[in-house]
N, C-alpha and C. Protein backbone atom coordinates (compact mmCIF):
# COMPACT_ATOMS: atom_id res chain seq x y z
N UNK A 1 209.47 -27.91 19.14
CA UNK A 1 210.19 -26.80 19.72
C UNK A 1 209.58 -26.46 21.08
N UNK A 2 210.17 -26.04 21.93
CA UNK A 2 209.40 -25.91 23.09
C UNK A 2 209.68 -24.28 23.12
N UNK A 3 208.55 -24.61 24.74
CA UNK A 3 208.11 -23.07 24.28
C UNK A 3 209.26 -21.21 24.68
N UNK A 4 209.92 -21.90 26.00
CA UNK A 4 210.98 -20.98 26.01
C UNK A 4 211.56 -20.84 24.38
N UNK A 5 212.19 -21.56 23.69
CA UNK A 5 212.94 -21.66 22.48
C UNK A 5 211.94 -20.67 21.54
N UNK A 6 210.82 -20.99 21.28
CA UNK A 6 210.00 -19.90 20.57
C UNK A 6 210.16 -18.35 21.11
N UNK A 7 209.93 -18.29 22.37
CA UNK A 7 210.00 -17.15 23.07
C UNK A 7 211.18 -16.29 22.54
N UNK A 8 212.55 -17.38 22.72
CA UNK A 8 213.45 -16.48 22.91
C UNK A 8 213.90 -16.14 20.98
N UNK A 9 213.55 -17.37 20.23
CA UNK A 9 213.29 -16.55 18.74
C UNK A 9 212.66 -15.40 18.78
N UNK A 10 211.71 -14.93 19.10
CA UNK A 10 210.95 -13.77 18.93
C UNK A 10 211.92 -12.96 19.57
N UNK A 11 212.72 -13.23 20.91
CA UNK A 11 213.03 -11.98 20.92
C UNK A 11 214.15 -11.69 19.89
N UNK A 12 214.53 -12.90 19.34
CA UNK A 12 215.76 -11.81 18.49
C UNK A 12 214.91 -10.90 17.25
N UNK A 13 214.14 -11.38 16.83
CA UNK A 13 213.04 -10.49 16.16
C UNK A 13 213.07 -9.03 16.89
N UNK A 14 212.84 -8.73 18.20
CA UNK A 14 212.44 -7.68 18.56
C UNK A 14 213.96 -6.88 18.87
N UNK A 15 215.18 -7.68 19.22
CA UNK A 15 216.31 -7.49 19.49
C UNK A 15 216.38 -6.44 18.20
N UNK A 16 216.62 -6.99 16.88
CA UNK A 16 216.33 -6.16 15.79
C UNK A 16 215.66 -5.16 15.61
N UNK A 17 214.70 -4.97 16.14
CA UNK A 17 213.46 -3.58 16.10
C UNK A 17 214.61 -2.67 16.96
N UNK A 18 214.87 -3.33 18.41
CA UNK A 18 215.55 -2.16 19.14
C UNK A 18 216.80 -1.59 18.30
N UNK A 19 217.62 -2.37 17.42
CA UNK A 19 218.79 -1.78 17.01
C UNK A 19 218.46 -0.71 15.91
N UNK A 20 216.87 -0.78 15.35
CA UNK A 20 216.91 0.32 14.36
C UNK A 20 216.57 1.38 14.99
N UNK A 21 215.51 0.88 16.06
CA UNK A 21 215.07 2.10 17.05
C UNK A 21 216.41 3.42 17.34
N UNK A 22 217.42 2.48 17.96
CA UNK A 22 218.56 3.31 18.55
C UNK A 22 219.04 3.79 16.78
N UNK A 23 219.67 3.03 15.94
CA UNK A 23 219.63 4.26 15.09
C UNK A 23 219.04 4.98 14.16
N UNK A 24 217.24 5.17 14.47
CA UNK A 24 216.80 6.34 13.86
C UNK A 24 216.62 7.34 14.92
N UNK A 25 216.84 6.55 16.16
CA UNK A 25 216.70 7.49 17.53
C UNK A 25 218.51 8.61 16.71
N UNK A 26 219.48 7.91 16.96
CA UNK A 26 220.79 8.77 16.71
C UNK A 26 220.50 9.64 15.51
N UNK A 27 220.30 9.27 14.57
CA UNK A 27 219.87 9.75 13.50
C UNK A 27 218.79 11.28 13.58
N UNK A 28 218.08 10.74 13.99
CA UNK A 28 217.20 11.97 14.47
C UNK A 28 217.75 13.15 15.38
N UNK A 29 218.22 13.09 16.25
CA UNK A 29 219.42 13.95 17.37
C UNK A 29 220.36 14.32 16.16
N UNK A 30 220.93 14.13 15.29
CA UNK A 30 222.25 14.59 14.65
C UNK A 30 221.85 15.50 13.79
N UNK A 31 220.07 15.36 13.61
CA UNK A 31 219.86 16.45 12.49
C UNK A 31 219.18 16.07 11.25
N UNK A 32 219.85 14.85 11.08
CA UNK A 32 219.40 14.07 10.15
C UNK A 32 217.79 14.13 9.84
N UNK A 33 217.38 13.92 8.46
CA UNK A 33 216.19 13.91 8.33
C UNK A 33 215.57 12.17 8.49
N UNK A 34 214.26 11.99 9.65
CA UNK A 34 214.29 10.63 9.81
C UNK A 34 212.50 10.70 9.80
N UNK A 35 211.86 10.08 9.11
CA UNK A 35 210.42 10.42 8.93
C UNK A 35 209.76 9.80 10.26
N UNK A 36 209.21 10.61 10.33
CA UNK A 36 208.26 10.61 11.98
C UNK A 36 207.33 9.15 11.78
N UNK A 37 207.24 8.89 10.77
CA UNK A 37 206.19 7.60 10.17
C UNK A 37 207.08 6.22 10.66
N UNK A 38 208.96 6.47 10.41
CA UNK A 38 209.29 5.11 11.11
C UNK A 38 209.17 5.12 12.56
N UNK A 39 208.43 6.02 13.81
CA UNK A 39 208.60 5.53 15.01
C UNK A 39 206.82 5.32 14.98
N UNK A 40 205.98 5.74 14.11
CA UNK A 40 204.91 5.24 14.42
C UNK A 40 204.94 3.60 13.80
N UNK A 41 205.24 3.36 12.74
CA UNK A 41 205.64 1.96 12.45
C UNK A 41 206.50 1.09 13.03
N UNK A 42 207.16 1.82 13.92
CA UNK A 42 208.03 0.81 14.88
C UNK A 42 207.14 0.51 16.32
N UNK A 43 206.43 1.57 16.36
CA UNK A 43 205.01 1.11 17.52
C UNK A 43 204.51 0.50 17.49
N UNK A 44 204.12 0.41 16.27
CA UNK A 44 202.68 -0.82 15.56
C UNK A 44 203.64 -2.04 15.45
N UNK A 45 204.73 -2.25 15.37
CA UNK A 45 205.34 -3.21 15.64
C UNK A 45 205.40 -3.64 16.60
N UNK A 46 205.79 -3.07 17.48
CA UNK A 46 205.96 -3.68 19.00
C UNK A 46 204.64 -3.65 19.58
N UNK A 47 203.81 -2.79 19.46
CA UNK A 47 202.34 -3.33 19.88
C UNK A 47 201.66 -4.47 19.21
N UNK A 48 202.19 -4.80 17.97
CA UNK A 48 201.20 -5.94 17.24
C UNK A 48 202.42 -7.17 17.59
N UNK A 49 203.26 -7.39 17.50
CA UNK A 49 204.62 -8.15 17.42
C UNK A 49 205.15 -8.23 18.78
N UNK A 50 205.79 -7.42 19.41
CA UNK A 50 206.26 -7.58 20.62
C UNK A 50 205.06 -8.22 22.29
N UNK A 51 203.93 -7.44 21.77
CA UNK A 51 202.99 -7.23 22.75
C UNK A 51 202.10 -8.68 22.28
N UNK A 52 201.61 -7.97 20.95
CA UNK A 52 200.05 -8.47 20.61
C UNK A 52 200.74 -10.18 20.61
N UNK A 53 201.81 -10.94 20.32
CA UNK A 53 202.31 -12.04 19.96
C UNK A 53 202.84 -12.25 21.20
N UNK A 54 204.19 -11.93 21.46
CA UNK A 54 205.08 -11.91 22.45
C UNK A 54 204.22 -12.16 24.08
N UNK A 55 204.33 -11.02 24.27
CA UNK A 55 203.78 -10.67 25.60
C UNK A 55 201.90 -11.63 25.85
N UNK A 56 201.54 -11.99 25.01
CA UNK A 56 201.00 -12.13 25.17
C UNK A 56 201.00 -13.97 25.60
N UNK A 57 201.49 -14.37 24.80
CA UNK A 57 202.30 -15.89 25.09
C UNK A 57 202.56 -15.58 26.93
N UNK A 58 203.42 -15.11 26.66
CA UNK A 58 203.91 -14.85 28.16
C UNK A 58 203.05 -14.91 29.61
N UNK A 59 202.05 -13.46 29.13
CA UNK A 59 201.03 -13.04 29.96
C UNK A 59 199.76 -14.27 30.44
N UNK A 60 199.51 -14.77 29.18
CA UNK A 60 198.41 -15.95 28.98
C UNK A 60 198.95 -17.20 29.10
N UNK A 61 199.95 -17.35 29.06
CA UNK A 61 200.58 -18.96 29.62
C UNK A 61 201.68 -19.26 30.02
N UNK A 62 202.62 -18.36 29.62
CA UNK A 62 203.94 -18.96 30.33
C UNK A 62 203.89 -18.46 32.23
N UNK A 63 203.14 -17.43 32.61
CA UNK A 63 203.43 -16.55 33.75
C UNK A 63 202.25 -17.07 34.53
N UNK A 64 201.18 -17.96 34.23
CA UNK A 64 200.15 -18.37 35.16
C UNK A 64 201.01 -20.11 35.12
N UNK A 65 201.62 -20.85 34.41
CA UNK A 65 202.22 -21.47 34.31
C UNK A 65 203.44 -21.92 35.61
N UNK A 66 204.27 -20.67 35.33
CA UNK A 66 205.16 -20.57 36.73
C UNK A 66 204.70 -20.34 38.16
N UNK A 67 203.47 -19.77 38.04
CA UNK A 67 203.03 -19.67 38.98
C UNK A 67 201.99 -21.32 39.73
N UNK A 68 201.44 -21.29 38.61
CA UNK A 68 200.97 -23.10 38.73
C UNK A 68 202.16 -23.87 39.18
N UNK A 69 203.61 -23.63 38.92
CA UNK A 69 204.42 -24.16 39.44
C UNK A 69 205.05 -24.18 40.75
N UNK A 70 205.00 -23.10 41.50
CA UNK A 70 205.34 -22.28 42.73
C UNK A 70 205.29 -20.92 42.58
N UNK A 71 206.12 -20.95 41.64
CA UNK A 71 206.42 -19.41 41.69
C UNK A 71 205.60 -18.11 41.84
N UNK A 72 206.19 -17.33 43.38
CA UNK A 72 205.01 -16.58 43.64
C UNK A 72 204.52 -15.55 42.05
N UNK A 73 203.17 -14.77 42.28
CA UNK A 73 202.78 -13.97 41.16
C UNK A 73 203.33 -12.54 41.87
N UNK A 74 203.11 -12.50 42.95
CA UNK A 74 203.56 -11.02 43.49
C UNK A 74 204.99 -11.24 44.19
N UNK A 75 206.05 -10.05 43.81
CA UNK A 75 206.91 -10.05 44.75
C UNK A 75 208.37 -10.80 44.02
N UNK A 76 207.75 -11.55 42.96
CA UNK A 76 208.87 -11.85 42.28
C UNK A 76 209.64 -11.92 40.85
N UNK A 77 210.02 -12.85 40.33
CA UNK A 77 209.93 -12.61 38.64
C UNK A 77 208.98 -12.15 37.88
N UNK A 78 207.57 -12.94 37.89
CA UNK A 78 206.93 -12.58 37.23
C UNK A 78 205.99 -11.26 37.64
N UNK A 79 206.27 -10.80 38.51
CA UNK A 79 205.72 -9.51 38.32
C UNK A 79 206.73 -8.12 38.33
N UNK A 80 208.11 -8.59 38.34
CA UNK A 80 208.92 -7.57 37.24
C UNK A 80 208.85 -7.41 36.06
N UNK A 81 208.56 -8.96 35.54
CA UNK A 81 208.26 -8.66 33.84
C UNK A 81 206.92 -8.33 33.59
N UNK A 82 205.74 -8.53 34.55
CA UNK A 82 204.72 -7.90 34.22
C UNK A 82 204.73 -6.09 33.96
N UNK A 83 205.74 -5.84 35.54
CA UNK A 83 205.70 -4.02 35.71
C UNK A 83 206.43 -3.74 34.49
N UNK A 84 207.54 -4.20 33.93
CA UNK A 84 208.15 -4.28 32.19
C UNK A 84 207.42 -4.07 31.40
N UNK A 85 206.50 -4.88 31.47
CA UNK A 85 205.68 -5.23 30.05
C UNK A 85 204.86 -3.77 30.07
N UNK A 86 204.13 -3.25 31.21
CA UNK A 86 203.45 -2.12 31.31
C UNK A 86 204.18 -0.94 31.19
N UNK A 87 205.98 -0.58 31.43
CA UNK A 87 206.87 -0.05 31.17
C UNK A 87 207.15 0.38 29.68
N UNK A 88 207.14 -0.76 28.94
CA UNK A 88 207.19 -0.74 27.89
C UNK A 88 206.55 -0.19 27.34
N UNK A 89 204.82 -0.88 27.32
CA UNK A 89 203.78 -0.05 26.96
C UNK A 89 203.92 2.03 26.94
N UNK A 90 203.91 1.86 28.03
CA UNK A 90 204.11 3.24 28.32
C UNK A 90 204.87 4.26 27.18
N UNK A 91 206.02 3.88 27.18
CA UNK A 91 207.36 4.16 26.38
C UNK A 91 206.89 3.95 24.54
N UNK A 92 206.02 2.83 24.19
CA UNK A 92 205.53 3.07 22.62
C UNK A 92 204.60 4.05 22.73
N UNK A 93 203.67 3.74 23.79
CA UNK A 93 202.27 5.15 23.35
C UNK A 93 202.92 6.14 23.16
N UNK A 94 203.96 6.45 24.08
CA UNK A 94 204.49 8.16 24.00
C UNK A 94 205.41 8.38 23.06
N UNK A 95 206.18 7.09 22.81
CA UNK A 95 206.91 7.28 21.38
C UNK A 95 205.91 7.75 20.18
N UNK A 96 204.70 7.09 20.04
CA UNK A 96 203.79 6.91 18.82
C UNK A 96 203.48 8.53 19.09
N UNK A 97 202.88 8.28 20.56
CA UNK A 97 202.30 10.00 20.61
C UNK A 97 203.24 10.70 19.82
N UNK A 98 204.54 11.35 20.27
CA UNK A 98 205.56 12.02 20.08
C UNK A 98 205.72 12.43 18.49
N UNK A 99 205.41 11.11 17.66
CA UNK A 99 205.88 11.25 16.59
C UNK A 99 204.73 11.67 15.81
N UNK A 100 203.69 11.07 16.13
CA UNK A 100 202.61 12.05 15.61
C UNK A 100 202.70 13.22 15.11
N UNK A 101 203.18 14.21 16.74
CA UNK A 101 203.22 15.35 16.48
C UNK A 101 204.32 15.92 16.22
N UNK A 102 205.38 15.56 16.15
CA UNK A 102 206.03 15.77 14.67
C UNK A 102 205.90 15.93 13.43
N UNK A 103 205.58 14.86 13.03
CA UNK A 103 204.91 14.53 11.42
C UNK A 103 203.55 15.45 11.28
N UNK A 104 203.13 16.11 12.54
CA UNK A 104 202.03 17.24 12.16
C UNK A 104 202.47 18.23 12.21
N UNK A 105 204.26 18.50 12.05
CA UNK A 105 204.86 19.43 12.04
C UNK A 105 205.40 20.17 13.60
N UNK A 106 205.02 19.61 14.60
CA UNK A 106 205.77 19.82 16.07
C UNK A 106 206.86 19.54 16.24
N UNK A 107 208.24 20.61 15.64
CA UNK A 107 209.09 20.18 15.87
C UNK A 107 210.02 19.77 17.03
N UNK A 108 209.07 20.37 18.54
CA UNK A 108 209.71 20.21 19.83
C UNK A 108 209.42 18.65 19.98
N UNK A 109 208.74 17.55 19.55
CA UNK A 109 208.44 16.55 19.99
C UNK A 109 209.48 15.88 19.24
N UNK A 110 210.61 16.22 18.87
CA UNK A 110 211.59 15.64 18.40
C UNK A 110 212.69 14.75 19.75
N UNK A 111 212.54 15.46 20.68
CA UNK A 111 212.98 15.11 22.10
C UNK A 111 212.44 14.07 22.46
N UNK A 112 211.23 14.07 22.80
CA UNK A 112 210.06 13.14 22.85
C UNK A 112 210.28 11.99 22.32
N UNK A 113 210.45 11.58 21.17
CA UNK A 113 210.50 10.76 20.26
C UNK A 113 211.53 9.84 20.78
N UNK A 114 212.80 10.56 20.33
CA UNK A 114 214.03 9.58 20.71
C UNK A 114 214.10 9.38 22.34
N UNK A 115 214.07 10.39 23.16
CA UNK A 115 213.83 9.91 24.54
C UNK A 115 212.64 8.36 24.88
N UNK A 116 211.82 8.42 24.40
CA UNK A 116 210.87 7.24 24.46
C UNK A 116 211.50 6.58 23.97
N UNK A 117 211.73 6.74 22.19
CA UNK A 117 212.47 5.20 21.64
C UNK A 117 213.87 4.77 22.50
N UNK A 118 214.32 5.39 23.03
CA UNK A 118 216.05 5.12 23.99
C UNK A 118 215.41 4.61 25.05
N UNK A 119 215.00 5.02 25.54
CA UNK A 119 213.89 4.66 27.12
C UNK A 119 213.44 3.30 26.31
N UNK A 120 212.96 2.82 25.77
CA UNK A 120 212.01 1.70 25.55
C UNK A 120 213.22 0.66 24.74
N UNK A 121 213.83 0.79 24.39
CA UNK A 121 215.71 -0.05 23.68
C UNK A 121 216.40 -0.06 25.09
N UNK A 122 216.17 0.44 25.65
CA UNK A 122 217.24 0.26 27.30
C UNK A 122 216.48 -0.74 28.11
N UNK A 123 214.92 -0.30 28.37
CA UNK A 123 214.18 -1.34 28.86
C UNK A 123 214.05 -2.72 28.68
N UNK A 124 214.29 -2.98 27.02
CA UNK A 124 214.18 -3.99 26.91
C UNK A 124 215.28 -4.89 26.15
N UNK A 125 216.17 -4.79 26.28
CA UNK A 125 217.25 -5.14 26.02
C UNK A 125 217.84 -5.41 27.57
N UNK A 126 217.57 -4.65 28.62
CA UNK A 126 217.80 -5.45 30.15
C UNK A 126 216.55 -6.51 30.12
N UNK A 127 215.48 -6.53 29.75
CA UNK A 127 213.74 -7.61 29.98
C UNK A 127 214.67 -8.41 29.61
N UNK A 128 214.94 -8.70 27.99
CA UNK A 128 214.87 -9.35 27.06
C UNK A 128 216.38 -10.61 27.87
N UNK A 129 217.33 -9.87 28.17
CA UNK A 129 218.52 -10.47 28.74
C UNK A 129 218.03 -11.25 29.91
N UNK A 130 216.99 -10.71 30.93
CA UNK A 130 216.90 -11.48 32.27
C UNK A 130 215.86 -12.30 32.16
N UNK A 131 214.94 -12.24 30.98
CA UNK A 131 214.27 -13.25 30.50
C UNK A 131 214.88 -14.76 29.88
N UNK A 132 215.93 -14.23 28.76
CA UNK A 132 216.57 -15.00 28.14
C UNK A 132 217.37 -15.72 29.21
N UNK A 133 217.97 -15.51 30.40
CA UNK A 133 218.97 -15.71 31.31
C UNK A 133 218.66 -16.25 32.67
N UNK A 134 217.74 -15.98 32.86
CA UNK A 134 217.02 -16.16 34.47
C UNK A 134 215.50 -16.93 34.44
N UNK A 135 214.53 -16.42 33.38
CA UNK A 135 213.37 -16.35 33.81
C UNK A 135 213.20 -17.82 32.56
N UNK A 136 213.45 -18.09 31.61
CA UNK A 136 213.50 -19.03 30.55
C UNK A 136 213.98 -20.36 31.20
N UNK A 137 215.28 -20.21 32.14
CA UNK A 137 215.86 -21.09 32.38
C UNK A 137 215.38 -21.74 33.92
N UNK A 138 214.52 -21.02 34.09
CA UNK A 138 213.46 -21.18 35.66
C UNK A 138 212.18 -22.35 35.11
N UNK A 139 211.45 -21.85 34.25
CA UNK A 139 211.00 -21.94 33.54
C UNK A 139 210.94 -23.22 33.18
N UNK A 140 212.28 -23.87 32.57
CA UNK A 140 212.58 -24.94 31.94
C UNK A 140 212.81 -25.96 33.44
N UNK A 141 213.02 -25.68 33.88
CA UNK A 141 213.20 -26.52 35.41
C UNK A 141 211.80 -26.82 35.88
N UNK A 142 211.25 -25.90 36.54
CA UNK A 142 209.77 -25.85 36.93
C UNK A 142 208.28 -26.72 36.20
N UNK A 143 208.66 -26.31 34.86
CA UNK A 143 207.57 -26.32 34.45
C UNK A 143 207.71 -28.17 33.71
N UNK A 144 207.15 -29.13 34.12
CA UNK A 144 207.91 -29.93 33.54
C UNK A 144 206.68 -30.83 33.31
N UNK A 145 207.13 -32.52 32.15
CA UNK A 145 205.97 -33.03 32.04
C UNK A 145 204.50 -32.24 31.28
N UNK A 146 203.05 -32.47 31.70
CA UNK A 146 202.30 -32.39 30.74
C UNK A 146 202.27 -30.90 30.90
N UNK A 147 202.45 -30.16 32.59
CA UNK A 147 202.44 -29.23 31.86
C UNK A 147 202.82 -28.41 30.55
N UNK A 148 204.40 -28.97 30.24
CA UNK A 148 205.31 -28.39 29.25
C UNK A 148 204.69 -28.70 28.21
N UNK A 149 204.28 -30.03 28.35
CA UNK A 149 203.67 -30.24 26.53
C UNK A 149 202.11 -29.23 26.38
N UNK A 150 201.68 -28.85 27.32
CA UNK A 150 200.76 -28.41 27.13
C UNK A 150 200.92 -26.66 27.03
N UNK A 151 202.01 -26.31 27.39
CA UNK A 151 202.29 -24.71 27.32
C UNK A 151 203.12 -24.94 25.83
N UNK A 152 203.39 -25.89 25.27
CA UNK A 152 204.07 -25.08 24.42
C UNK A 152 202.84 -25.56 23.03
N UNK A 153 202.13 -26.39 23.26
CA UNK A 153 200.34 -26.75 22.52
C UNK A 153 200.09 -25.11 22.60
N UNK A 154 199.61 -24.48 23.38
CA UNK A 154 199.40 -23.40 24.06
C UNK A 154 200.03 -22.20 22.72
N UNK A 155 200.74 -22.11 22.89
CA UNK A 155 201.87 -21.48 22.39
C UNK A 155 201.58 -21.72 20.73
N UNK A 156 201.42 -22.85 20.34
CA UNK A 156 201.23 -23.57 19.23
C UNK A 156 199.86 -22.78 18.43
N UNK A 157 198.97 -22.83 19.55
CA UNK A 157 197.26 -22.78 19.41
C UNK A 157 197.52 -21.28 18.85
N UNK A 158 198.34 -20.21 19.74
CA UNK A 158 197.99 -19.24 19.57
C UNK A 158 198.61 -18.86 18.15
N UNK A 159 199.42 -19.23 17.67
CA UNK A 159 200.51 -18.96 16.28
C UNK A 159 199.37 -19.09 15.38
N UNK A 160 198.64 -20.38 15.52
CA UNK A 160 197.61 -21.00 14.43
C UNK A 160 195.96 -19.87 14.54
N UNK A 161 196.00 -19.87 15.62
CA UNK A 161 194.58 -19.49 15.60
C UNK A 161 194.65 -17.96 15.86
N UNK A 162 195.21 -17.72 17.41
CA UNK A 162 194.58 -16.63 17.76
C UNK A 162 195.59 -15.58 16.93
N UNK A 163 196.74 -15.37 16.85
CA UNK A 163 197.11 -14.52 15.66
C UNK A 163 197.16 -14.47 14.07
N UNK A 164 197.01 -15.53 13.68
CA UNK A 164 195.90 -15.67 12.56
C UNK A 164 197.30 -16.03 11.43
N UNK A 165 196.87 -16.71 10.47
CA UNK A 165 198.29 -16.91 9.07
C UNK A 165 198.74 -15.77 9.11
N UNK A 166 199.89 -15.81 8.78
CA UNK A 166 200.60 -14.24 8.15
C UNK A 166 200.92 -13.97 9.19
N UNK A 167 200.64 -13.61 10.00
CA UNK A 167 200.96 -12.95 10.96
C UNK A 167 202.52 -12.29 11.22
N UNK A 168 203.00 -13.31 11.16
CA UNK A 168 204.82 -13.42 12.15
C UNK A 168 204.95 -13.08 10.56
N UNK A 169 204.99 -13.42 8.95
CA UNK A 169 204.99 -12.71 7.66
C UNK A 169 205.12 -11.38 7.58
N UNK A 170 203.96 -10.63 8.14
CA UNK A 170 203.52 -9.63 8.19
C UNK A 170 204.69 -8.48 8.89
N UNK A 171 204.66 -9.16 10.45
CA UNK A 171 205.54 -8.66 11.00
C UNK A 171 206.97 -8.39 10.82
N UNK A 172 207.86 -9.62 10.45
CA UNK A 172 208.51 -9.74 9.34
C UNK A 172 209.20 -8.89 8.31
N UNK A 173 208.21 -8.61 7.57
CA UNK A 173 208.29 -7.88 6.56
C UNK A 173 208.69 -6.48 6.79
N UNK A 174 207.88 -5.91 7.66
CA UNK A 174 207.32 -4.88 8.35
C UNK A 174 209.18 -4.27 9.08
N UNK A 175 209.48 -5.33 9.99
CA UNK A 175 210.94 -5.35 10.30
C UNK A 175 211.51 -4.98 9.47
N UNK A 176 211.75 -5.78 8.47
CA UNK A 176 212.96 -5.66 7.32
C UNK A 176 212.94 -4.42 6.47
N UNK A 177 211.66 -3.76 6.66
CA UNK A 177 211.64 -2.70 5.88
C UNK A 177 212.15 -1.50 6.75
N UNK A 178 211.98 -1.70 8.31
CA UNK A 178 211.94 -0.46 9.12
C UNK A 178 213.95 -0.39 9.46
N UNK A 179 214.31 -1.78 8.97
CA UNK A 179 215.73 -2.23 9.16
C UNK A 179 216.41 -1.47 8.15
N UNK A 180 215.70 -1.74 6.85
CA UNK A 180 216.85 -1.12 5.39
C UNK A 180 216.59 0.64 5.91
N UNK A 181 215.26 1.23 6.67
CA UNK A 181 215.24 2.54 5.82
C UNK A 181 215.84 2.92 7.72
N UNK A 182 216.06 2.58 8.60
CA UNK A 182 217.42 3.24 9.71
C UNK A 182 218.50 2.86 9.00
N UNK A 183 219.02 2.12 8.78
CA UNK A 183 220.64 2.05 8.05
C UNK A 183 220.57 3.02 6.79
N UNK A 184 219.95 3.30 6.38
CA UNK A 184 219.61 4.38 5.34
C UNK A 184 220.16 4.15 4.60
């Protein structure tokens, strides 16, 4: 499998996180009772899953990669999806923050909450598209020969080693559960 193709599996993984996001985000606005515990578990998702897996592929080999190829580091693709990736970030801490203090009974951080989770489903659902569309398919041109076999080794190394068995299981799981309890 090469390594765009992995990439863009994961994102439908995360494609999924955003659709529960938006409806425990709606859910929450209507009144509805929505436990402050699924936006801290949808954090730890996207920080362990989106970031800790994802982004990190990206950050550590696909984006010094393109750049080994031509492609400048400043000024162009890859440092929109870098300012993204830090975008993003932004948008879970304050989601996680938010919900915290909720679940410690702050009911004004109810705003908070879904504003971050909407803010961070808008963000990346445009990433995820100009990645899948532009930056994958750059990518596949550029990067060619040993580099390729060696970014997607790369890619390989990290599944096995640096995120450890279970992992993508874990995560997984973790999804499917945060999936059944937004559809409620």
């Amino acid at each position: 499998m090469e390594a765009t193709d992995m990439l863009m599996g994961e994102h439908r993984l995360i494609e999924r996180m955003l659709d529960s996001l938006d409806l425990a985000a709606d859910s929450l606005d209507s009144g509805k009772a929505v436990r402050p515990g699924f936006f801290i578990e949808a954090a730890e998702f996207i920080k362990g899953f989106a970031d800790g897996c994802h982004h990190r592929k990206e950050e550590g080999y696909l984006f010094p990669a393109l750049i080994a190829a031509g492609m400048p580091r400043d000024g162009g693709p890859v440092n929109m999806m870098l300012y993204e990736h830090d975008q993003g970030r932004a948008f879970t801490k304050a989601m996680r923050e938010a919900a915290e203090g909720l679940q410690s009974g702050d009911d004004t951080a109810k705003a908070a909450v879904t504003q971050n989770a909407r803010g961070y489903v808008a963000l990346l659902r445009t990433h995820i598209h100009k990645e899948d569309m532009i930056l994958f398919r750059m990518a596949d041109q550029v990067i060619q020969g040993e580099a390729r076999d060696q970014l997607t080794a790369d890619f390989e190394r990290v599944e096995r080693e640096d995120t450890g068995a279970g992992v993508h299981e874990k995560y997984l799981a973790m999804l499917e559960g945060l999936e059944r309890e937004a559809r409620g």
